[in-house]
Protein backbone atom coordinates (compact mmCIF):
# COMPACT_ATOMS: atom_id res chain seq x y z
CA UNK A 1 83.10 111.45 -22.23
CA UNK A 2 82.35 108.53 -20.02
CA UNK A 3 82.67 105.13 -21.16
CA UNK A 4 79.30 102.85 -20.38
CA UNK A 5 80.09 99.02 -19.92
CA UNK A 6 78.24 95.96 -19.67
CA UNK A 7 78.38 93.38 -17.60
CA UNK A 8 78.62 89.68 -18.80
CA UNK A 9 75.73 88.67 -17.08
CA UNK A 10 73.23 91.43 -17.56
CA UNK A 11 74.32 90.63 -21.14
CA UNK A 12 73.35 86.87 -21.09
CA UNK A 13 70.21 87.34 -19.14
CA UNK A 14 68.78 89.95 -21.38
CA UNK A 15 69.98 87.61 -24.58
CA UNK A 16 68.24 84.24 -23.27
CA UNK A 17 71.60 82.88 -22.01
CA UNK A 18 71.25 81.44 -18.66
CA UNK A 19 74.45 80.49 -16.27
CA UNK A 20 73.07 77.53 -14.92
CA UNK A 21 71.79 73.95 -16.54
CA UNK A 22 68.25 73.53 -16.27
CA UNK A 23 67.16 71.00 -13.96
CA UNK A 24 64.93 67.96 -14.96
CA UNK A 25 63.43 65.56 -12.85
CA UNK A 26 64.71 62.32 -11.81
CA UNK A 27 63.84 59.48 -13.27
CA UNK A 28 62.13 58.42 -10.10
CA UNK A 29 59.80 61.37 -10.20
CA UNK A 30 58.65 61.50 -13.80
CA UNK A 31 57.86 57.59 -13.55
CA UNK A 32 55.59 58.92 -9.71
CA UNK A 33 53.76 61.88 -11.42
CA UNK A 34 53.08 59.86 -14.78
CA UNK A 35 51.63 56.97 -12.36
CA UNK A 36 49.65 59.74 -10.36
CA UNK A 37 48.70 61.21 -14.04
CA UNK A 38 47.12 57.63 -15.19
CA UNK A 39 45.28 57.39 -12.08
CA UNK A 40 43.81 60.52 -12.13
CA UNK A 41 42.45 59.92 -15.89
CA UNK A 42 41.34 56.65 -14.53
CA UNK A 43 39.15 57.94 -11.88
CA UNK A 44 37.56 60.76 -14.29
CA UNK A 45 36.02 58.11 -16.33
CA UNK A 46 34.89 56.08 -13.83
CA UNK A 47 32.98 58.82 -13.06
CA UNK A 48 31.87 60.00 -16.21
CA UNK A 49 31.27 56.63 -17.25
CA UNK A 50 29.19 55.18 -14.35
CA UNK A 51 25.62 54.14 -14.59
CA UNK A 52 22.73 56.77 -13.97
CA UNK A 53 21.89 56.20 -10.14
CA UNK A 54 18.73 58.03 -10.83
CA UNK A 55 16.55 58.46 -13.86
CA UNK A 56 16.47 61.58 -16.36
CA UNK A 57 13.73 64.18 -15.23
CA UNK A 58 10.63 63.42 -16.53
CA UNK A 59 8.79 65.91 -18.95
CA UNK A 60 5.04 67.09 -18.55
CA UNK A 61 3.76 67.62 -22.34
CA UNK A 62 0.57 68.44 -21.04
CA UNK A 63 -2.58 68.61 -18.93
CA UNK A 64 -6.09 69.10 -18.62
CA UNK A 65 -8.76 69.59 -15.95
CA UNK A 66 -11.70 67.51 -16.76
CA UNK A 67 -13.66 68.43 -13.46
CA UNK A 68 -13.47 68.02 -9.77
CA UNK A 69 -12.62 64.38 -9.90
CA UNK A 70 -10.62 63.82 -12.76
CA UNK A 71 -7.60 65.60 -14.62
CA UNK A 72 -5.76 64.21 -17.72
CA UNK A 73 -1.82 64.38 -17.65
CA UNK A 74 0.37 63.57 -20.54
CA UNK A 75 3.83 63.04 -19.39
CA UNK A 76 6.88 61.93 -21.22
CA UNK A 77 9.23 59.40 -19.35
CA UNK A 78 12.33 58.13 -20.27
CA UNK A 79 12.92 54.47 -19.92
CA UNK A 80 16.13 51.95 -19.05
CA UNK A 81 17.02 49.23 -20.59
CA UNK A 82 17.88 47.39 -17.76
CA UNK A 83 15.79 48.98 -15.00
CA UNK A 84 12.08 50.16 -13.98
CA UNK A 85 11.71 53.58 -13.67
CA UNK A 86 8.81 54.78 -11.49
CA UNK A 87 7.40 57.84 -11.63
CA UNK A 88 5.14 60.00 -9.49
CA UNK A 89 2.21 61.58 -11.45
CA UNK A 90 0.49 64.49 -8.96
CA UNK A 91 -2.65 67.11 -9.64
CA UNK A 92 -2.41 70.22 -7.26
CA UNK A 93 -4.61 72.49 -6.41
CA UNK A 94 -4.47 76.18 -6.24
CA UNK A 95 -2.56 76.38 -3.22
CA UNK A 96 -0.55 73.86 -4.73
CA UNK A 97 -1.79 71.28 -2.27
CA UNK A 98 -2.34 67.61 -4.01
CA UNK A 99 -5.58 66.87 -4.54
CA UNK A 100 -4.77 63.60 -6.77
CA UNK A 101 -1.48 61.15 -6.93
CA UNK A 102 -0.28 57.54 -8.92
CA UNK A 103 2.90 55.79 -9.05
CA UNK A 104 3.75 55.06 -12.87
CA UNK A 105 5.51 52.14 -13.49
CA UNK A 106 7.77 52.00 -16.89
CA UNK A 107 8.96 48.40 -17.01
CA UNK A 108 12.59 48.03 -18.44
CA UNK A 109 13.05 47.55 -21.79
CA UNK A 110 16.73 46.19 -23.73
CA UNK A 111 15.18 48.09 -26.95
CA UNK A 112 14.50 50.52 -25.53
CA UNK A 113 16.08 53.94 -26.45
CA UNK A 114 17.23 55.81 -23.40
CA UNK A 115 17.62 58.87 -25.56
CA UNK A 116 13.78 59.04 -26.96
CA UNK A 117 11.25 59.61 -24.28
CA UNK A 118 7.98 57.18 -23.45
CA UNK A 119 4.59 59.12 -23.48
CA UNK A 120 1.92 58.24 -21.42
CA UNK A 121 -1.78 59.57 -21.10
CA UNK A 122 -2.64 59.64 -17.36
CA UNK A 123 -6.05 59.70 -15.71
CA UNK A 124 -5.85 60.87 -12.19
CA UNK A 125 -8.59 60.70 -9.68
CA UNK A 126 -9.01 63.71 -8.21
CA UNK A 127 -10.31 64.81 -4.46
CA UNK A 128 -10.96 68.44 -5.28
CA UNK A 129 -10.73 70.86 -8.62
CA UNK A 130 -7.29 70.62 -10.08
CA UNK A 131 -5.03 73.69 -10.81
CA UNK A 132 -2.37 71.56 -12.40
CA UNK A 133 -0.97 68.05 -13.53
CA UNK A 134 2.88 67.05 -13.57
CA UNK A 135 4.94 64.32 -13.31
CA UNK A 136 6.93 65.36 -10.07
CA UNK A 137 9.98 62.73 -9.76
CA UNK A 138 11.19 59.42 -10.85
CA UNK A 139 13.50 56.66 -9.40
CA UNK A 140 14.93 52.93 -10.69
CA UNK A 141 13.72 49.96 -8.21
């Protein structure tokens, strides 16, 4: 019968025993990653925490075609409390050409809620029968 062996090493390997000392960093290091670390978090909430450069996306509740010169929009805009927001109010046509147009003006407001939306009845003066009403885009000036 043949005899099997093991060797010392296999043996420590296998059982979680390791031959050399684990390395740590220097000092040095740790004290560059932890200041790369900070920075890092530092930047990530400057950018989460920055203010809006552009207002949240208005909301068309609703519209309604009166006749060929006029058409109702009710639109729901958001406003700032230390800002105006303006706001482009369009009627298109069928071919989705625009066939009426206003600049809304929401002044800024420091009670205002930035979180609960401003609605707003629109008339718009239309050149031509009106498919549709929306509030297109908005911007702070």
């Amino acid at each position: 019968m043949t005899e099997v062996t093991v060797d010392q090493p296999l043996h420590d390997d296998r059982y979680g025993h390791t031959r050399r000392p684990r390395r740590r960093l220097s000092r040095r290091a740790t004290i560059i990653a932890s200041i790369i670390v900070a920075a890092l978090i530092i930047v990530l909430a400057f950018v989460a925490f920055r203010p809006q450069t552009s207002p949240t996306t208005p909301r068309t509740l609703n519209y309604s075609v009166v006749d060929s010169s006029s058409t109702k929009v009710t639109v729901a805009i958001f406003p700032d409390q230390d800002r105006d927001v303006h706001c482009i109010v369009q009627a298109t046509n069928d071919y989705d050409a625009i066939v009426g147009f206003t600049e809304v003006i929401v002044p800024a407001d420091p009670n205002a809620d930035p979180n609960s939306p401003r609605q707003m009845d629109i008339d718009l003066a239309t050149t031509q029968l009106a498919s549709s009403g929306h509030a297109d885009a908005c911007w702070f000036e």
